[in-house]
PDB file of N, CA and C in Angstrom:
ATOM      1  N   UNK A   1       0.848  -1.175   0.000  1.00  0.00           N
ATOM      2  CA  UNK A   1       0.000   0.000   0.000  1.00  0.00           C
ATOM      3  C   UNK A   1       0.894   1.240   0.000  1.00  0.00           C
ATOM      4  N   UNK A   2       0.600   2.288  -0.849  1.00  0.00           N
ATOM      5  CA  UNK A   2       1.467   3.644  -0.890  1.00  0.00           C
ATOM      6  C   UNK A   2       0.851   4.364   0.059  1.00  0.00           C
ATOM      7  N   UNK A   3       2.155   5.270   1.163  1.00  0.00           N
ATOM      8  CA  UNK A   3       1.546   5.783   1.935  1.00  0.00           C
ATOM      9  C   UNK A   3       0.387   6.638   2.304  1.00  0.00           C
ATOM     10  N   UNK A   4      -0.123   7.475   1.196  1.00  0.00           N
ATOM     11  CA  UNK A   4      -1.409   8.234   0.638  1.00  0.00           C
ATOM     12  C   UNK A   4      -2.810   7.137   0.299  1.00  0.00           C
ATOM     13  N   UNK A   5      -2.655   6.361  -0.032  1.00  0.00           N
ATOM     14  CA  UNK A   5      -3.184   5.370  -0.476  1.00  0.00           C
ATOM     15  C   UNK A   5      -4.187   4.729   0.581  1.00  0.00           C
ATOM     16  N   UNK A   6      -3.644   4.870   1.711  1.00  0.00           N
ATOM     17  CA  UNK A   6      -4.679   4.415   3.077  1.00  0.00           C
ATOM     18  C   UNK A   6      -6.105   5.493   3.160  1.00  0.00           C
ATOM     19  N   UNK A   7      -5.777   6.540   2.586  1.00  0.00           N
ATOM     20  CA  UNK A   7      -7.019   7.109   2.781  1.00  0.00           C
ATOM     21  C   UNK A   7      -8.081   7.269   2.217  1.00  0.00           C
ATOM     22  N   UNK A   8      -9.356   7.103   2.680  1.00  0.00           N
ATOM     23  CA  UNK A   8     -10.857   6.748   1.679  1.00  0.00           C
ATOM     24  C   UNK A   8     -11.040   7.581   0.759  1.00  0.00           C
ATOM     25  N   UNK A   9     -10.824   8.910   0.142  1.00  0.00           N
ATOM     26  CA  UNK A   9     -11.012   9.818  -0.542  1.00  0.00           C
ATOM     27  C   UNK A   9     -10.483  10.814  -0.401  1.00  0.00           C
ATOM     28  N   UNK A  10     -10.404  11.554  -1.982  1.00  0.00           N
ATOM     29  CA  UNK A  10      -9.804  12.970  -2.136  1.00  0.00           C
ATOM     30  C   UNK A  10     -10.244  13.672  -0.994  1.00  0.00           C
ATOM     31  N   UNK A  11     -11.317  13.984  -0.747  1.00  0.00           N
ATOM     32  CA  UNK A  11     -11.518  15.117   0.048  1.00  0.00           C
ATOM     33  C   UNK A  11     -10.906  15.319   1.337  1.00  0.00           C
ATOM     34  N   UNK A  12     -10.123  13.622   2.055  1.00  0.00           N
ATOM     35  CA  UNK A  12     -10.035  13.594   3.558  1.00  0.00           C
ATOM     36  C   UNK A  12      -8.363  14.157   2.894  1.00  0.00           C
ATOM     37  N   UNK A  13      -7.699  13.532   1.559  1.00  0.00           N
ATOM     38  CA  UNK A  13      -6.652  14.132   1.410  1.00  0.00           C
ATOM     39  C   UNK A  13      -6.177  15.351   1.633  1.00  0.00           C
ATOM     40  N   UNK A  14      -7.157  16.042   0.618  1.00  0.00           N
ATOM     41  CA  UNK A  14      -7.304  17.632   0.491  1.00  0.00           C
ATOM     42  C   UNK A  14      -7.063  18.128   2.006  1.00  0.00           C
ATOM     43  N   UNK A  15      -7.722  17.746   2.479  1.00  0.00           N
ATOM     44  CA  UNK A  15      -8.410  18.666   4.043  1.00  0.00           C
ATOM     45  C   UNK A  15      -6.973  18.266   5.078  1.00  0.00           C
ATOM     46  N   UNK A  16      -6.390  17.352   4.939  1.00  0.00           N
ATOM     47  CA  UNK A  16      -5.083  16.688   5.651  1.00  0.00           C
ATOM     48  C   UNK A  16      -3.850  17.780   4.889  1.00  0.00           C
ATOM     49  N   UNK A  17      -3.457  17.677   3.252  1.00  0.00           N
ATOM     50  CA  UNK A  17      -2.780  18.356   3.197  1.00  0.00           C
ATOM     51  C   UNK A  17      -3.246  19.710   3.232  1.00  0.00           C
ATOM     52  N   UNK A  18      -4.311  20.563   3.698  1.00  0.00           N
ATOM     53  CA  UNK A  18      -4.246  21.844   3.863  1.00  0.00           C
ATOM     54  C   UNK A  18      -4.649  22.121   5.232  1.00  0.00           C
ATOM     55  N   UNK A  19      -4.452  21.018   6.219  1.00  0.00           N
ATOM     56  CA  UNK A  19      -3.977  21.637   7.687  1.00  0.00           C
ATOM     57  C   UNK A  19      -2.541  21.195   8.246  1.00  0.00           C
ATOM     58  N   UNK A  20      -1.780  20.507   7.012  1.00  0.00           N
ATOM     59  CA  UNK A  20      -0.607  20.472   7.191  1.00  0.00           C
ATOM     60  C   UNK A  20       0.304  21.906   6.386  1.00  0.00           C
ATOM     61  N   UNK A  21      -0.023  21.966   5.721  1.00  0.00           N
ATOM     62  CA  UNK A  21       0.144  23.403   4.891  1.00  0.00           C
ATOM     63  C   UNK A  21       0.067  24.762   5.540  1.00  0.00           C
ATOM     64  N   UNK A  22      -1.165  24.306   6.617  1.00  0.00           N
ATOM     65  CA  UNK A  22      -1.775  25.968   7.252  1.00  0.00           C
ATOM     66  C   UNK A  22      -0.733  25.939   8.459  1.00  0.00           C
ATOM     67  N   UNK A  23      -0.123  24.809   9.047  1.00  0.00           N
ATOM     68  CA  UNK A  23       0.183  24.632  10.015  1.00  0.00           C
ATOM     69  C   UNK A  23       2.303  25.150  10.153  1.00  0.00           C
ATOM     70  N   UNK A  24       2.531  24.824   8.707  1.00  0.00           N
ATOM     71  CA  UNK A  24       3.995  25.098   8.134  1.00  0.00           C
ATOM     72  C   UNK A  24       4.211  26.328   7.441  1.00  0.00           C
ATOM     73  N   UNK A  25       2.823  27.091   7.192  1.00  0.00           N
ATOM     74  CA  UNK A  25       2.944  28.210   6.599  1.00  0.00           C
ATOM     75  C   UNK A  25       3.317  29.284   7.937  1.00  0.00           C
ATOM     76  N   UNK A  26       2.325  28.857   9.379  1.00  0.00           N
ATOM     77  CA  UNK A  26       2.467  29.769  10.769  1.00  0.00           C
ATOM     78  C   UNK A  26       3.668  29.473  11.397  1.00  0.00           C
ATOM     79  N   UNK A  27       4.199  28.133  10.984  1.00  0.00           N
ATOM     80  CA  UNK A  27       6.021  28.019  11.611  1.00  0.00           C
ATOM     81  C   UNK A  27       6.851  28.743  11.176  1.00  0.00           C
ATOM     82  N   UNK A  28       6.693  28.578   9.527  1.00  0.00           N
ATOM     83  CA  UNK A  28       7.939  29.715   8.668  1.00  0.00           C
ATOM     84  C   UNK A  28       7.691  31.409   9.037  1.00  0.00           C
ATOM     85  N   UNK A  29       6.805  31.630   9.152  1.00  0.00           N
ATOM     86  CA  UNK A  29       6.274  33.270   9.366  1.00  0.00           C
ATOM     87  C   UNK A  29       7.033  33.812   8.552  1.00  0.00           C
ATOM     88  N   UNK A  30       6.834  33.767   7.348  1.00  0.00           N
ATOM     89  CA  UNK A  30       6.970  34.554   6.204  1.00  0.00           C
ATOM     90  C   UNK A  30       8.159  34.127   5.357  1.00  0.00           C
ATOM     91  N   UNK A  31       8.690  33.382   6.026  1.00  0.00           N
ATOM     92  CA  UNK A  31      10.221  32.707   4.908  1.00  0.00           C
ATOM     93  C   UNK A  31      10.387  32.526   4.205  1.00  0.00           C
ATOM     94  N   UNK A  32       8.558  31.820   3.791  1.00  0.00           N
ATOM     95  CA  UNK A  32       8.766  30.747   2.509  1.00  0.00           C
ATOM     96  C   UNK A  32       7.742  31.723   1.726  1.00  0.00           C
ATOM     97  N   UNK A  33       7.902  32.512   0.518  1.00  0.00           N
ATOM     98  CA  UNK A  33       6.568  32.559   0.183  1.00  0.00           C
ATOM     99  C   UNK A  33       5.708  31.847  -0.787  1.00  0.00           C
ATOM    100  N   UNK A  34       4.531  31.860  -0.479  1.00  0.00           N
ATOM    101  CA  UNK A  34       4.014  30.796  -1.801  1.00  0.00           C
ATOM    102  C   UNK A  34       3.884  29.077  -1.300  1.00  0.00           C
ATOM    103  N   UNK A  35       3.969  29.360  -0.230  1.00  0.00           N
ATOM    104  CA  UNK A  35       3.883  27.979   0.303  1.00  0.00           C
ATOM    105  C   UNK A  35       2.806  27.029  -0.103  1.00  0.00           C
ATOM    106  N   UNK A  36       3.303  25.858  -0.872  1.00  0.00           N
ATOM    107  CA  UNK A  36       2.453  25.235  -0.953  1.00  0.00           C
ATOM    108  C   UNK A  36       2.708  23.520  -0.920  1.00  0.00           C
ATOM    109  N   UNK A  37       1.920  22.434  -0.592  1.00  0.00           N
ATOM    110  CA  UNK A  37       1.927  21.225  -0.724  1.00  0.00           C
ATOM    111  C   UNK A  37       0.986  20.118  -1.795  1.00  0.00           C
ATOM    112  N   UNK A  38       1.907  19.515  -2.112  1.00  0.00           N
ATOM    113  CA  UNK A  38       0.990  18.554  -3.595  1.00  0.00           C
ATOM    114  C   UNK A  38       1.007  17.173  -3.201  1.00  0.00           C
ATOM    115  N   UNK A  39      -0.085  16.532  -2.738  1.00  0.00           N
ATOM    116  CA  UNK A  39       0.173  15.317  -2.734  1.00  0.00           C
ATOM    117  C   UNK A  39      -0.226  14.271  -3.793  1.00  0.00           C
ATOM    118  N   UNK A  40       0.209  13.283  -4.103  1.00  0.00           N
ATOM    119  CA  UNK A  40       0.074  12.206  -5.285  1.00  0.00           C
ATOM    120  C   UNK A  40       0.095  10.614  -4.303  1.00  0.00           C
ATOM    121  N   UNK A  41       0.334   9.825  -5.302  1.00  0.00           N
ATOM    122  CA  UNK A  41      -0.741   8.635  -4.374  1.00  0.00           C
ATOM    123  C   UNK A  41       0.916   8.010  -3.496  1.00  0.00           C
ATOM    124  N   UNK A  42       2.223   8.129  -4.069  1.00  0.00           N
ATOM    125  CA  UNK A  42       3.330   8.119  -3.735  1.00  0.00           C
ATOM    126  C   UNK A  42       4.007   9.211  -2.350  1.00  0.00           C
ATOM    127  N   UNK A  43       3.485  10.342  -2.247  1.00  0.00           N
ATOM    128  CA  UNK A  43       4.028  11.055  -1.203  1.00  0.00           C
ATOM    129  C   UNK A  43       3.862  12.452  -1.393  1.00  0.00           C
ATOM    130  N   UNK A  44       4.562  13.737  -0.757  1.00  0.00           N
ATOM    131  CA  UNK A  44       4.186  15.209  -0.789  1.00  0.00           C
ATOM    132  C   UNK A  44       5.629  15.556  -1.781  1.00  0.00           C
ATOM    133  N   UNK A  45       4.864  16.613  -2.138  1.00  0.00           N
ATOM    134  CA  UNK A  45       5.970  17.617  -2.996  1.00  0.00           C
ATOM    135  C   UNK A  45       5.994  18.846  -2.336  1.00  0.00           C
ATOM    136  N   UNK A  46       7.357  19.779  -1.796  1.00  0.00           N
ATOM    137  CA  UNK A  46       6.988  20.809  -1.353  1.00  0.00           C
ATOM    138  C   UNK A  46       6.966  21.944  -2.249  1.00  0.00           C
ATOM    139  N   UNK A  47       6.553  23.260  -2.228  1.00  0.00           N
ATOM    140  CA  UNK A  47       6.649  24.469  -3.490  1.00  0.00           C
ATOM    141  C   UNK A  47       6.610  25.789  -2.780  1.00  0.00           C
ATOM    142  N   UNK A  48       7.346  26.542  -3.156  1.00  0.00           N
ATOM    143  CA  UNK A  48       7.240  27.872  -2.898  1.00  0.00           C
ATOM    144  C   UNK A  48       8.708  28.509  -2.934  1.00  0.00           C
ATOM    145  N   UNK A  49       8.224  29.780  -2.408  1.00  0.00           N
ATOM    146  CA  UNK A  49      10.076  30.110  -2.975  1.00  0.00           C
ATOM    147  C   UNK A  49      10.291  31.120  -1.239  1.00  0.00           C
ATOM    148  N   UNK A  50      11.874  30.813  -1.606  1.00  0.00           N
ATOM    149  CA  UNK A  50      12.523  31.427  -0.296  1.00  0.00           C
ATOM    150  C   UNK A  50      13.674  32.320  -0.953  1.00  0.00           C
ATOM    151  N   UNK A  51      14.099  33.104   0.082  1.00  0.00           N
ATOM    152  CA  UNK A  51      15.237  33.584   0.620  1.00  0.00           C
ATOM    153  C   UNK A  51      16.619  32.737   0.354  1.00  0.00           C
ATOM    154  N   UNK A  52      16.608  32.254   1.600  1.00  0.00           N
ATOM    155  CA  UNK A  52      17.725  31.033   2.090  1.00  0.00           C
ATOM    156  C   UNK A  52      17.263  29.477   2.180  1.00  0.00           C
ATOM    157  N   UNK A  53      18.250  29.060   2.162  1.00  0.00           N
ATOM    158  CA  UNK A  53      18.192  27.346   2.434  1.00  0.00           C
ATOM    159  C   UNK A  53      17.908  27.342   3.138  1.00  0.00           C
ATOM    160  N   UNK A  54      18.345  28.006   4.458  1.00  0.00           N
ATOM    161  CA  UNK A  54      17.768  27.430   5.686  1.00  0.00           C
ATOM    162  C   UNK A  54      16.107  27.574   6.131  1.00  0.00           C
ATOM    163  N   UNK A  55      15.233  28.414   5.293  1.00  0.00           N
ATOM    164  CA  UNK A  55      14.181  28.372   5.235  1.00  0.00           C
ATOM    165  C   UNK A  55      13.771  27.078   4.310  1.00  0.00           C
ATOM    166  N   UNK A  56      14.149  27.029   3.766  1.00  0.00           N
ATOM    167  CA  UNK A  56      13.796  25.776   2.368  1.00  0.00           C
ATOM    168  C   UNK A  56      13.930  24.351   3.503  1.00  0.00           C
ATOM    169  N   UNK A  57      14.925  24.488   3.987  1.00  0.00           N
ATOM    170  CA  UNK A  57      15.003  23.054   5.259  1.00  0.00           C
ATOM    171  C   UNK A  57      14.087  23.286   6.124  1.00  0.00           C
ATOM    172  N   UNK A  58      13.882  24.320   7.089  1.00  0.00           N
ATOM    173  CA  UNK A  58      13.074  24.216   7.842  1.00  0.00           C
ATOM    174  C   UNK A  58      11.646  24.176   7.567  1.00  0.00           C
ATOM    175  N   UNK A  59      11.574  24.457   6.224  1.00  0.00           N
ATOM    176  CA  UNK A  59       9.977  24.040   5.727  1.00  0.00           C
ATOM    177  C   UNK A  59       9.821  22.512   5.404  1.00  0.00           C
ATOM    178  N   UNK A  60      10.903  21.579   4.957  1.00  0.00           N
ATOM    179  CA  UNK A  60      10.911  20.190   4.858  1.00  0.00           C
ATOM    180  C   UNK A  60      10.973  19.615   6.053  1.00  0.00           C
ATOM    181  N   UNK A  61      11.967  20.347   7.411  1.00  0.00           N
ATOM    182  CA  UNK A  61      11.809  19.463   8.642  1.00  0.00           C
ATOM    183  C   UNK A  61      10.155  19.329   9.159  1.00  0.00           C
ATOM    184  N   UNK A  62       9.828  21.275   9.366  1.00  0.00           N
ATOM    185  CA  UNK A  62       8.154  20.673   9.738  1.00  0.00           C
ATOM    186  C   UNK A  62       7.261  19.886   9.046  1.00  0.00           C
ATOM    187  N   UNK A  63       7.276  19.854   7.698  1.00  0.00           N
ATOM    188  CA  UNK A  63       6.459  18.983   7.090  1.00  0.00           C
ATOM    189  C   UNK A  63       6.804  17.850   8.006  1.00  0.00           C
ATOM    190  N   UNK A  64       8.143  17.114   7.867  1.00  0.00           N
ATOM    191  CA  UNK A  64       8.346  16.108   8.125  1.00  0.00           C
ATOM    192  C   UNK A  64       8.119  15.724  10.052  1.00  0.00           C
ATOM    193  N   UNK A  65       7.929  16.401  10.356  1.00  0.00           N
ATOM    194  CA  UNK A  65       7.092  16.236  12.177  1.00  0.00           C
ATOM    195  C   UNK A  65       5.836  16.112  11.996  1.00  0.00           C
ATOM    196  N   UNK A  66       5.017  16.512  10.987  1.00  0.00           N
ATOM    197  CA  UNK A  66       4.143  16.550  11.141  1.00  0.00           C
ATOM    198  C   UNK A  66       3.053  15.439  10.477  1.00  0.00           C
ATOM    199  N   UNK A  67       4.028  14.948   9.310  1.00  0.00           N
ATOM    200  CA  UNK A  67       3.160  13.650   8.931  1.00  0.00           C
ATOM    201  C   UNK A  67       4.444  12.004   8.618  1.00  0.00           C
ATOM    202  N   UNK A  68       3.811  11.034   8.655  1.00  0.00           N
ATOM    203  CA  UNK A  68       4.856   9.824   8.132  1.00  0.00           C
ATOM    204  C   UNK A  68       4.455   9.754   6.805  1.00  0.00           C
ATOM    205  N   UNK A  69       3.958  10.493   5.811  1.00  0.00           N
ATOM    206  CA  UNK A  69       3.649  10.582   4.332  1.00  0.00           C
ATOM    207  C   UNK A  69       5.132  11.085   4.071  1.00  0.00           C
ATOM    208  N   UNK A  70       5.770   9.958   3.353  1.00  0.00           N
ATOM    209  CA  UNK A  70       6.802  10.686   2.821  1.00  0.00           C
ATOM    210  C   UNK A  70       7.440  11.795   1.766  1.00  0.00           C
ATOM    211  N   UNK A  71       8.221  12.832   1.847  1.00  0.00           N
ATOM    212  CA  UNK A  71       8.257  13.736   1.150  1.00  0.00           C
ATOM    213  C   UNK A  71       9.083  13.332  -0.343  1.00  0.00           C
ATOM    214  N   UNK A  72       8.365  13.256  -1.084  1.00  0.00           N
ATOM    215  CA  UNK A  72       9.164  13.243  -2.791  1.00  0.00           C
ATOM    216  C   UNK A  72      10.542  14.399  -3.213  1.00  0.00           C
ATOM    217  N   UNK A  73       9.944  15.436  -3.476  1.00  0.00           N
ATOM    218  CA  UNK A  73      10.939  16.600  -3.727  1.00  0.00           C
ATOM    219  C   UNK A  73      10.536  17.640  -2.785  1.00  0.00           C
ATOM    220  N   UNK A  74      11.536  18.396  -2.431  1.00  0.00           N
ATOM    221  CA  UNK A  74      11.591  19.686  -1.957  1.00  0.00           C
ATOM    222  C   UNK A  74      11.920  21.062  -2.962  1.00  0.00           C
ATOM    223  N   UNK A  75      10.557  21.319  -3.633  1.00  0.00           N
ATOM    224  CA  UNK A  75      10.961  22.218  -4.930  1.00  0.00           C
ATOM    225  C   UNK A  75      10.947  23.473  -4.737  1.00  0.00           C
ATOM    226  N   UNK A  76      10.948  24.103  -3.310  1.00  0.00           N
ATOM    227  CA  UNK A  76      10.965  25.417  -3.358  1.00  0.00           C
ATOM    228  C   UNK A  76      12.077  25.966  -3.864  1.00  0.00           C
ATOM    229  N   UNK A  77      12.214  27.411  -4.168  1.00  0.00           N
ATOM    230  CA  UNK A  77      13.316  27.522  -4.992  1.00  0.00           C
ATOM    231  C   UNK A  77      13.888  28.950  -4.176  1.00  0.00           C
ATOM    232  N   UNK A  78      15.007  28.796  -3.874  1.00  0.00           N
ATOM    233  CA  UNK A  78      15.889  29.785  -3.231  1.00  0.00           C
ATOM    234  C   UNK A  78      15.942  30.579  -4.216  1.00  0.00           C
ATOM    235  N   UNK A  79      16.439  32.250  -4.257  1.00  0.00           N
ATOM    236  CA  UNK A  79      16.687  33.066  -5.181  1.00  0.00           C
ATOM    237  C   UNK A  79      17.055  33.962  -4.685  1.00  0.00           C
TER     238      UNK A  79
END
């Protein structure tokens, strides 16, 4: 079974990745902007753009406290 895959429907998805989203957007306080999360039946993608790396990590560590759905790419993009 893929880790996404346990759950009965889009909608419980949806609603999971956007209180994991709401929850990493109030940790970064403003770091990341554009924050966003994509999930597929394989795992999360992260998106948005930063500053520094060290915002770009600390937006992959909280994801990663916050669910065992594993993360695919980390595509935010430093600039």
């Amino acid at each position: 079974m893929t880790p996404v895959a346990h759950y009965n429907d889009m909608r419980t998805i949806a609603h999971e990745v956007a209180a994991i989203e709401a929850i990493v957007v109030q940790r970064l306080a403003g770091r990341v902007r554009n924050f966003r999360l994509v999930a597929d039946a394989d795992g999360l993608v992260l998106l948005g753009e930063s500053c520094t790396f060290h915002a770009k990590q600390l937006a992959q560590r909280f994801v990663m406290d916050l669910t065992p759905v594993p993360i695919l790419a980390n595509q935010i993009v430093v600039a």
